[in-house]
C-alpha atoms as a PDB file:
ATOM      1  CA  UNK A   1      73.924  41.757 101.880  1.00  0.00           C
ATOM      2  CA  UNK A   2      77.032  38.970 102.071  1.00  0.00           C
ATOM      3  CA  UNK A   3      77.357  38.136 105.361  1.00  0.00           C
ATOM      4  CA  UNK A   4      81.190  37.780 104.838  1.00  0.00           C
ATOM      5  CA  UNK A   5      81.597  41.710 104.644  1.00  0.00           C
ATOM      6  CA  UNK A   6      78.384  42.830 106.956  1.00  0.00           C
ATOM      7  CA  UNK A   7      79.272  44.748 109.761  1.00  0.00           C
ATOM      8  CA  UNK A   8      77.911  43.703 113.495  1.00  0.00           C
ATOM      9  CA  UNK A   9      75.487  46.262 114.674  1.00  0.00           C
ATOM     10  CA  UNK A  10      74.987  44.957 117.689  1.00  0.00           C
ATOM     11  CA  UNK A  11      78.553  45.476 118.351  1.00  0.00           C
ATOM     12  CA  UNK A  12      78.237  48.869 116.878  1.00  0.00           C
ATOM     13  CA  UNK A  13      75.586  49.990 119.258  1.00  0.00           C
ATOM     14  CA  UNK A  14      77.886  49.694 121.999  1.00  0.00           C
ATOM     15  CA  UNK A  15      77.675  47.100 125.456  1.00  0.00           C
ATOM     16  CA  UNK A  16      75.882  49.407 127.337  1.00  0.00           C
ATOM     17  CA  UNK A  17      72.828  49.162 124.850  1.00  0.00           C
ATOM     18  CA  UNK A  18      72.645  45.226 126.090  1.00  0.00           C
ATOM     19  CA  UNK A  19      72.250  45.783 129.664  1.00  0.00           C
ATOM     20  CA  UNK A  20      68.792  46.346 132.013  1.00  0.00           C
ATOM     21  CA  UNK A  21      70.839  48.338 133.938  1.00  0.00           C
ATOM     22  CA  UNK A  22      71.080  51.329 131.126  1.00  0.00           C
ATOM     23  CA  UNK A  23      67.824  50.488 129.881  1.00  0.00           C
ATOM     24  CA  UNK A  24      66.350  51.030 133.036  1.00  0.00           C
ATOM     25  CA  UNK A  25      67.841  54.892 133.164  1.00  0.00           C
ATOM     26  CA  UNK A  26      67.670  55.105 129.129  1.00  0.00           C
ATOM     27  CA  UNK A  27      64.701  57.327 128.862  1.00  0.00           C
ATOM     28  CA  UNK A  28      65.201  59.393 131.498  1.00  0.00           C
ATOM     29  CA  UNK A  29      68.322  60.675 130.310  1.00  0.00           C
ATOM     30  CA  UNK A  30      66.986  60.931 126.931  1.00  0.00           C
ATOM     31  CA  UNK A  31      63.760  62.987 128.084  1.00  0.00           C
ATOM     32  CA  UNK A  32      62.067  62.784 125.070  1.00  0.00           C
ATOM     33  CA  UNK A  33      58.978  63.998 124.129  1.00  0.00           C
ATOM     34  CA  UNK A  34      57.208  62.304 120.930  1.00  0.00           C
ATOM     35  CA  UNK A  35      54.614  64.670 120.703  1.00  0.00           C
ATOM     36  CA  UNK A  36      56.545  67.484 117.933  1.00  0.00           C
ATOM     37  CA  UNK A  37      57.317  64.213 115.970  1.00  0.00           C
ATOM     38  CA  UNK A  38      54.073  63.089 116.044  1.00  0.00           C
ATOM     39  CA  UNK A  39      52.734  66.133 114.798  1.00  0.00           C
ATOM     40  CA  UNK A  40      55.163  66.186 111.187  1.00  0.00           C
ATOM     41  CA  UNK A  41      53.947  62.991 110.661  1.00  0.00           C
ATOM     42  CA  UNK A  42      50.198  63.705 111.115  1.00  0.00           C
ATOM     43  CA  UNK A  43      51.029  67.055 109.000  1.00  0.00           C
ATOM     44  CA  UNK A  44      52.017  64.731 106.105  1.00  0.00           C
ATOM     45  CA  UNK A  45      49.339  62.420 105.897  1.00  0.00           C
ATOM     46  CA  UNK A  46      50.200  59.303 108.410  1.00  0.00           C
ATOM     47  CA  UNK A  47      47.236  58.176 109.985  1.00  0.00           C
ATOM     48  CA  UNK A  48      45.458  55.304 111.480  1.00  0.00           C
ATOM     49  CA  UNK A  49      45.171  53.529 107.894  1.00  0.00           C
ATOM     50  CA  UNK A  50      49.231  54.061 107.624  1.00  0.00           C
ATOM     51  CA  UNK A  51      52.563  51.622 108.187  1.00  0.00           C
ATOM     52  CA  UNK A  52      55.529  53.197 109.976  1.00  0.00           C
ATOM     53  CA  UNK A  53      58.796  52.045 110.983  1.00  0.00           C
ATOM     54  CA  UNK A  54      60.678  52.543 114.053  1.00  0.00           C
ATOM     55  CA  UNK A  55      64.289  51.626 113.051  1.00  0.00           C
ATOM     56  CA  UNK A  56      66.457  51.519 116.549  1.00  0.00           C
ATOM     57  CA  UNK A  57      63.249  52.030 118.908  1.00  0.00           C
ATOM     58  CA  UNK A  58      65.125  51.941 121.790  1.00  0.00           C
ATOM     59  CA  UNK A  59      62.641  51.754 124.867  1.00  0.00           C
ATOM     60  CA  UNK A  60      60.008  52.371 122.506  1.00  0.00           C
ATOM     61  CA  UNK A  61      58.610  55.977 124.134  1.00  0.00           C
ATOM     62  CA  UNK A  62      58.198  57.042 120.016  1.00  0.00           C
ATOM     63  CA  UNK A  63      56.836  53.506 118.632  1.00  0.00           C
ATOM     64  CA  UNK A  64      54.430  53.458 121.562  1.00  0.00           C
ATOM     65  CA  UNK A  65      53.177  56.468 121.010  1.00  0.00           C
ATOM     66  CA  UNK A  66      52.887  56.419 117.404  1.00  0.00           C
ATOM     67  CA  UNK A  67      50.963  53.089 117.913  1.00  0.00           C
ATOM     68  CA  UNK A  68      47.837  54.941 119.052  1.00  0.00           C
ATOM     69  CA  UNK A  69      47.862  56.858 115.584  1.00  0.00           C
ATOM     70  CA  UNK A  70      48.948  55.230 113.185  1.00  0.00           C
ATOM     71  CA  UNK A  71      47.267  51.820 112.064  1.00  0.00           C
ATOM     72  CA  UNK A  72      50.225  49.436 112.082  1.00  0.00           C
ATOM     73  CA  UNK A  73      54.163  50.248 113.954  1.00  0.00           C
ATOM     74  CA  UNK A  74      56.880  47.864 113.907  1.00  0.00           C
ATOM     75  CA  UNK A  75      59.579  49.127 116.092  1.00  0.00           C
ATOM     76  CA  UNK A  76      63.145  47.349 114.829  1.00  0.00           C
ATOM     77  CA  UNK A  77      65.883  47.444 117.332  1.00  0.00           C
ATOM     78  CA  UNK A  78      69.119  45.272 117.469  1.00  0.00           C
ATOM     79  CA  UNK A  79      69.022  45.244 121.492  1.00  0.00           C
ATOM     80  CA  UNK A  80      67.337  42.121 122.971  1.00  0.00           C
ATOM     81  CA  UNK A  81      67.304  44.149 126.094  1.00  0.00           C
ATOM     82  CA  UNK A  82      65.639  47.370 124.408  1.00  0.00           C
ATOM     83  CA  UNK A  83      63.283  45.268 122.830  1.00  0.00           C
ATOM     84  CA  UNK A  84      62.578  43.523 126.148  1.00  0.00           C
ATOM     85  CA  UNK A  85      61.687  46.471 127.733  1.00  0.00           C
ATOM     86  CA  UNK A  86      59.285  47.764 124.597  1.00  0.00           C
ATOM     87  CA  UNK A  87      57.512  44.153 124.781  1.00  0.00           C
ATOM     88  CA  UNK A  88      56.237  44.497 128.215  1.00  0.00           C
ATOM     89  CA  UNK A  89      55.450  47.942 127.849  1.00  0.00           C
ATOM     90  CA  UNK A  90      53.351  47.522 124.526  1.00  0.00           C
ATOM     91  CA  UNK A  91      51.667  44.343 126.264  1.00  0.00           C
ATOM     92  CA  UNK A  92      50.852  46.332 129.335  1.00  0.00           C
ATOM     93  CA  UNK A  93      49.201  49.246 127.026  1.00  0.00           C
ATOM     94  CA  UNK A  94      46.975  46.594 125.043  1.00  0.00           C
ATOM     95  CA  UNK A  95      48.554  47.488 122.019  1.00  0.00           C
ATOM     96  CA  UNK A  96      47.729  44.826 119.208  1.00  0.00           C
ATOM     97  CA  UNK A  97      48.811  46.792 116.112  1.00  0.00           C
ATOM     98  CA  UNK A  98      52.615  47.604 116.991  1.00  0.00           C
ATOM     99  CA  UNK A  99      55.380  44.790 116.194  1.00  0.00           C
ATOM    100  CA  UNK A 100      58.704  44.427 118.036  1.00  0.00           C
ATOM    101  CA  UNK A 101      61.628  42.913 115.363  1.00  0.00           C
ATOM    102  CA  UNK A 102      64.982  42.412 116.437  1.00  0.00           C
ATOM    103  CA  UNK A 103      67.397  44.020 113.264  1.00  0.00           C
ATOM    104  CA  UNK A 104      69.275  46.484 112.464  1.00  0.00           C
ATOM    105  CA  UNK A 105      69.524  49.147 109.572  1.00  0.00           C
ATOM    106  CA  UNK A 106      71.393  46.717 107.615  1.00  0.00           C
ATOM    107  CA  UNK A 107      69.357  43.211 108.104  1.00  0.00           C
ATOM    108  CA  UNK A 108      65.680  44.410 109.035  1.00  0.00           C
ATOM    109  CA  UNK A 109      63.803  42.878 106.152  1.00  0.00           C
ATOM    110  CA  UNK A 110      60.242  44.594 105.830  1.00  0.00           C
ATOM    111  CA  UNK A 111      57.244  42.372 105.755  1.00  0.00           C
ATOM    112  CA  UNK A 112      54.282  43.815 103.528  1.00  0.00           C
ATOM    113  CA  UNK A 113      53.647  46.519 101.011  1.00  0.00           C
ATOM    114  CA  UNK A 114      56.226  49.511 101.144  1.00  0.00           C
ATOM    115  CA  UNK A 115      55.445  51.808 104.405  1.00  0.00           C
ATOM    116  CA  UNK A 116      54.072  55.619 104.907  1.00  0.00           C
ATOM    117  CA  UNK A 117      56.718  56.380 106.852  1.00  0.00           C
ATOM    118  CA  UNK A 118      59.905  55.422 108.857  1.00  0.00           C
ATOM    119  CA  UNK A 119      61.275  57.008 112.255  1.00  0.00           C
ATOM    120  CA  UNK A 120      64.676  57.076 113.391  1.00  0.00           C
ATOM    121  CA  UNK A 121      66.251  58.669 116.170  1.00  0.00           C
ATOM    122  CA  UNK A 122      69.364  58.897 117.623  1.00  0.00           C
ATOM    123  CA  UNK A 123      70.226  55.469 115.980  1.00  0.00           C
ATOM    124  CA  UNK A 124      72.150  56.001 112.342  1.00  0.00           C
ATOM    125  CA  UNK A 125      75.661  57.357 114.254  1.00  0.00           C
ATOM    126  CA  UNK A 126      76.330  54.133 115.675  1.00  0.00           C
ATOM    127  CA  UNK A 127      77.371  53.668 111.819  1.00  0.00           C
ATOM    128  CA  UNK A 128      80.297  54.690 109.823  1.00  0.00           C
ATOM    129  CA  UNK A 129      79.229  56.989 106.960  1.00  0.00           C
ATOM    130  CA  UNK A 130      79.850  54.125 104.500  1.00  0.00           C
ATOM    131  CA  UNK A 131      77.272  52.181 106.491  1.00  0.00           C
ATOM    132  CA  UNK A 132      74.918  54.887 106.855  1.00  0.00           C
ATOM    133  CA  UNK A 133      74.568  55.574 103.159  1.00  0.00           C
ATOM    134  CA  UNK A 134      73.628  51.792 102.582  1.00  0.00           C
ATOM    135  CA  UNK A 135      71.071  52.530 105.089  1.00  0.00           C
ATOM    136  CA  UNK A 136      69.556  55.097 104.050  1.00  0.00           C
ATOM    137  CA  UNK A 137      68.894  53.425 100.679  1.00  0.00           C
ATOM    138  CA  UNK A 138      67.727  50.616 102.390  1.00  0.00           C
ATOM    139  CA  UNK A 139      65.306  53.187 104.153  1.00  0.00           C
ATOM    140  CA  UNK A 140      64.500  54.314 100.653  1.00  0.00           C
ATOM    141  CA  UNK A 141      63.195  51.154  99.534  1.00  0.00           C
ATOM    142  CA  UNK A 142      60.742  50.243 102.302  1.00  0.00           C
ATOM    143  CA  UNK A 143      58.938  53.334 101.623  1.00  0.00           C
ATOM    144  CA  UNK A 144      56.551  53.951  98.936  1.00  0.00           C
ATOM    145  CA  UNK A 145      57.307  57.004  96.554  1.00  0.00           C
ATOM    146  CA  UNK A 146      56.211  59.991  98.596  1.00  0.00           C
ATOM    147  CA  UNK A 147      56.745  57.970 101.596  1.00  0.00           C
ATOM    148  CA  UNK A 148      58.312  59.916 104.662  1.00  0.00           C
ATOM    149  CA  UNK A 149      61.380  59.613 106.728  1.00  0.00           C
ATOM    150  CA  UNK A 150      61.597  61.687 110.052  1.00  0.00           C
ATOM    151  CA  UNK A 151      65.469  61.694 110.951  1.00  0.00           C
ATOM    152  CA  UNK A 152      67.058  62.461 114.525  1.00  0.00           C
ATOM    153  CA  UNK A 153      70.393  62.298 115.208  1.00  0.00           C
ATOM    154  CA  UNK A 154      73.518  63.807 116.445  1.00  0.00           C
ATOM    155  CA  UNK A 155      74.909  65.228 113.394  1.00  0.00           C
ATOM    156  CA  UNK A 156      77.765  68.283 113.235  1.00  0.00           C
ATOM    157  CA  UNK A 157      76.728  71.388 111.912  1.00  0.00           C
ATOM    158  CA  UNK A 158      80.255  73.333 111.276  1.00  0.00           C
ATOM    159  CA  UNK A 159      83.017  73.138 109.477  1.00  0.00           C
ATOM    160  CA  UNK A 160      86.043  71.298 110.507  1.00  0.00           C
ATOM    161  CA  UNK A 161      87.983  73.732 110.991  1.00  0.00           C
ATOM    162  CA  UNK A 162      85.237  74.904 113.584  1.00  0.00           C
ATOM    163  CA  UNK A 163      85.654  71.732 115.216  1.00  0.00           C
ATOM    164  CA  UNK A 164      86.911  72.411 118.645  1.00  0.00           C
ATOM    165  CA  UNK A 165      85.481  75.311 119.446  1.00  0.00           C
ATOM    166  CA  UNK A 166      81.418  73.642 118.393  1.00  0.00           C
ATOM    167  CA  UNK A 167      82.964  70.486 119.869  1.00  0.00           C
ATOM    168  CA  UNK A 168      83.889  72.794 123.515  1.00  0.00           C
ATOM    169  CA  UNK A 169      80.154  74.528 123.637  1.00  0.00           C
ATOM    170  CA  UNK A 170      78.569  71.475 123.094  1.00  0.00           C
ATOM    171  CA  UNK A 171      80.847  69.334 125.741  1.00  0.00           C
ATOM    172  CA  UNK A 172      80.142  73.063 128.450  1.00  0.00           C
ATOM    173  CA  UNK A 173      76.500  71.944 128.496  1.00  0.00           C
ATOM    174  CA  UNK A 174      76.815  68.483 130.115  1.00  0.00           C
ATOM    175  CA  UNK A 175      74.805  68.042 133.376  1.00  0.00           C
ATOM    176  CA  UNK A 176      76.480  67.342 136.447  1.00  0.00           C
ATOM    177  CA  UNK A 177      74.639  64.372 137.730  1.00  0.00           C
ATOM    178  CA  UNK A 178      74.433  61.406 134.801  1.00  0.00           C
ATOM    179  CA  UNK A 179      71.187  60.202 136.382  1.00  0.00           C
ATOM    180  CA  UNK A 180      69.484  63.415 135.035  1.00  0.00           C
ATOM    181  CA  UNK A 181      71.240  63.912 131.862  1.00  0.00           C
ATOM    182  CA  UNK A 182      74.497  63.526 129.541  1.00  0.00           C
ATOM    183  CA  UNK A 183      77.430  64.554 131.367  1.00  0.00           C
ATOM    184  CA  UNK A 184      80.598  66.195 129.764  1.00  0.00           C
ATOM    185  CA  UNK A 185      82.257  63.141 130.017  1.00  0.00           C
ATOM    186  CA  UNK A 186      79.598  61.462 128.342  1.00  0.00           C
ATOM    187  CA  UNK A 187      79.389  64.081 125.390  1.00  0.00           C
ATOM    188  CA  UNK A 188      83.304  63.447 125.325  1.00  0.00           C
ATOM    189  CA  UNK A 189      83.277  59.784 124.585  1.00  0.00           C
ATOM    190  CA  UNK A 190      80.355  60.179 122.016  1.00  0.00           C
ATOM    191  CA  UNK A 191      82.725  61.879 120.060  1.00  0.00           C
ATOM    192  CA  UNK A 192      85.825  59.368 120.413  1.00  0.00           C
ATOM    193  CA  UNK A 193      83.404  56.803 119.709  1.00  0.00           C
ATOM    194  CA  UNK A 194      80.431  56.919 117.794  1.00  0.00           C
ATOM    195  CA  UNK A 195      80.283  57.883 114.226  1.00  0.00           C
ATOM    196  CA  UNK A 196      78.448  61.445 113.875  1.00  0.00           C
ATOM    197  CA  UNK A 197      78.713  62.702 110.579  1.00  0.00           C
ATOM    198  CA  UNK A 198      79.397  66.131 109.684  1.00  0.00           C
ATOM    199  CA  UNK A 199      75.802  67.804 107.988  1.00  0.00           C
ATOM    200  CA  UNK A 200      77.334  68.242 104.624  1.00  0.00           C
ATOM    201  CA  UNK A 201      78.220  64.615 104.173  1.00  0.00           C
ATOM    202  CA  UNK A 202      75.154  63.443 105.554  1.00  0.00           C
ATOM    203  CA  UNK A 203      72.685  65.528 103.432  1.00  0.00           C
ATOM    204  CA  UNK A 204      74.282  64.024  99.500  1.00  0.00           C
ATOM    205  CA  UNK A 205      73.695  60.622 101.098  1.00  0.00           C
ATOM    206  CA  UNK A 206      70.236  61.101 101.255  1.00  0.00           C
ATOM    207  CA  UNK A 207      70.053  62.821  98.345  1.00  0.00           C
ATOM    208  CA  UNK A 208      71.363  59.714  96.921  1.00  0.00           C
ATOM    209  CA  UNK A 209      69.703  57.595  98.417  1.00  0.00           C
ATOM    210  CA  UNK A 210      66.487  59.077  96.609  1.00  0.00           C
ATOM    211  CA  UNK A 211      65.310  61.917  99.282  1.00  0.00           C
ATOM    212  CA  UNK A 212      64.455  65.277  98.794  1.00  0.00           C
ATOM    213  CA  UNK A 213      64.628  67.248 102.288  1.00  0.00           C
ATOM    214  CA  UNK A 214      61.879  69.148 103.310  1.00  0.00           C
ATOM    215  CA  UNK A 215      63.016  70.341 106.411  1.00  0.00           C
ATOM    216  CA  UNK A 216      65.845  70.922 108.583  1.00  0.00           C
ATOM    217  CA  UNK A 217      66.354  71.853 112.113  1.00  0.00           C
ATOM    218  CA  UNK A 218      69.491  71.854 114.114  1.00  0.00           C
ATOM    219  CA  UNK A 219      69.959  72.509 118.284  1.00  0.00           C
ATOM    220  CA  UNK A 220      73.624  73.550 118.975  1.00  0.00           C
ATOM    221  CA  UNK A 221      74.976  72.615 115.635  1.00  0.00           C
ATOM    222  CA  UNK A 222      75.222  68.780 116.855  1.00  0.00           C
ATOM    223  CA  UNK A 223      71.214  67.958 117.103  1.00  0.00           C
ATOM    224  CA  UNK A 224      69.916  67.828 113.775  1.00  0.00           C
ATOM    225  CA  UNK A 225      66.317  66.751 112.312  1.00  0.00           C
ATOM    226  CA  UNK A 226      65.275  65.988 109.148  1.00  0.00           C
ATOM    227  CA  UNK A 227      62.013  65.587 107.111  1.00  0.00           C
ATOM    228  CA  UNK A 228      62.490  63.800 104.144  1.00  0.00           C
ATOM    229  CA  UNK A 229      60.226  62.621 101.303  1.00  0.00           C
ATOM    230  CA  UNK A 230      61.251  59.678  99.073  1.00  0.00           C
ATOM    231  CA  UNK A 231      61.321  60.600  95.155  1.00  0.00           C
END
C-alpha cells in the first residue's frame, strides 16, 4: 500500500503498548488461556506439518503455545517492546520453529507458501473499520483456500440504540484493583478510544473479504470469536 495514505499502527496501538512497564502486567490482566483456541485449530486440521500466523502476538502466551503444535508460527506484532518480551521467552523455551516479525495488519508481508491458518486476538480494534476491512483481505490472501482464521476481539453485539444500556453492564463488571483485571475506568476509555466495531458491520467485511463463518461466540455482547474459513 502507498505509504503517502498508510495509517501508523504503531500509533494506533496506543503508548502504553511501547512500554516494559505494561508489558510486564500485560498478561496478567489479560488471563488468557490458549488452550480452547488451540483445540479449533487442531479440530480443523492444523498440525505439526502446518504454517500459522499470529498477527498482534502481544506477549506471545498464544504463539508460544501454538509453537509446540504446529510445525512453523510467526508471531507479527508492531510493538518492539511486545516482541521483546516474546523473543526471550521463545529463546528460553528452545523454540526453533516460531518467528518474531515486527508489522502490522497493514505492512506484514508473508514469507513462503500461503498459511493453514492465522490467529488474532484482541488486535483488529485498534483499527478504524475502513482499516479493518483492508485487513481482513490482506488476512485472506496469506491463507490458502480452506485456510482458517480464528478471530478475538472486542466487538458490540447490540444495536445502537441498545448502546448505553450493553455499554453500562459491560463497564458494572470492571475489577476494582487494575493489577488483577480491567477496571471500569479502563472499559470506559476503550470505548472513547479504540475502534470496536459493531457485529453487523464486522461480519459483511469478512464476508467480503472472502470468509465464510463457521462459528460464532459472543461473552456479554462485547467479546466476540470467530471461526472463519477462506473461500
Amino acid at each position: 500500500m502507498s505509504e503517502s495514505w498508510l495509517i501508523d499502527e504503531l500509533t494506533h496501538a496506543g503508548p502504553e503498548h511501547l512500554t516494559s512497564d505494561f508489558v510486564a502486567g500485560y498478561d496478567r490482566k489479560q488471563g488468557f488461556d490458549p488452550t480452547d483456541d488451540l483445540a479449533v485449530l487442531r479440530a480443523h486440521g492444523v498440525s505439526k506439518s502446518s504454517t500459522l500466523v499470529d498477527l498482534g502476538a502481544g506477549t506471545g502466551r498464544f504463539a508460544l503455545a501454538a509453537a509446540a503444535q504446529v510445525g512453523r508460527v510467526v508471531a507479527v506484532d508492531v510493538s518492539p517492546a511486545m516482541l521483546g518480551c516474546l523473543r526471550s521467552r521463545a529463546r528460553d523455551a528452545g523454540l526453533t520453529n516460531l518467528e518474531c516479525v515486527q508489522a502490522g495488519f497493514l505492512t506484514y508481508d508473508h514469507s513462503g507458501p500461503p498459511v493453514d491458518a492465522v490467529y488474532t486476538r484482541n488486535a483488529l480494534h485498534h483499527l478504524p473499520d475502513f482499516w479493518k476491512a483492508l485487513a481482513l483481505v490482506r488476512i485472506a490472501r496469506i491463507l490458502r483456500p480452506g485456510g482458517l482464521l480464528r478471530l478475538h476481539d472486542l466487538i458490540y453485539d447490540f444495536q445502537p440504540d441498545d448502546a448505553e444500556s450493553a455499554i453500562g453492564r459491560w463497564l458494572d463488571s470492571g475489577v476494582d484493583d487494575p493489577v488483577s483485571g480491567y477496571t471500569r475506568a479502563e472499559y470506559a476509555e476503550h470505548v472513547r478510544t479504540e475502534h470496536s466495531t459493531f457485529r453487523w458491520l464486522l461480519e459483511p467485511m469478512l464476508a467480503a473479504a472472502g470468509f465464510d463463518v463457521l462459528s460464532v461466540e459472543y461473552r456479554r455482547s462485547v467479546y466476540g470469536a470467530y471461526t472463519c474459513i477462506k473461500r
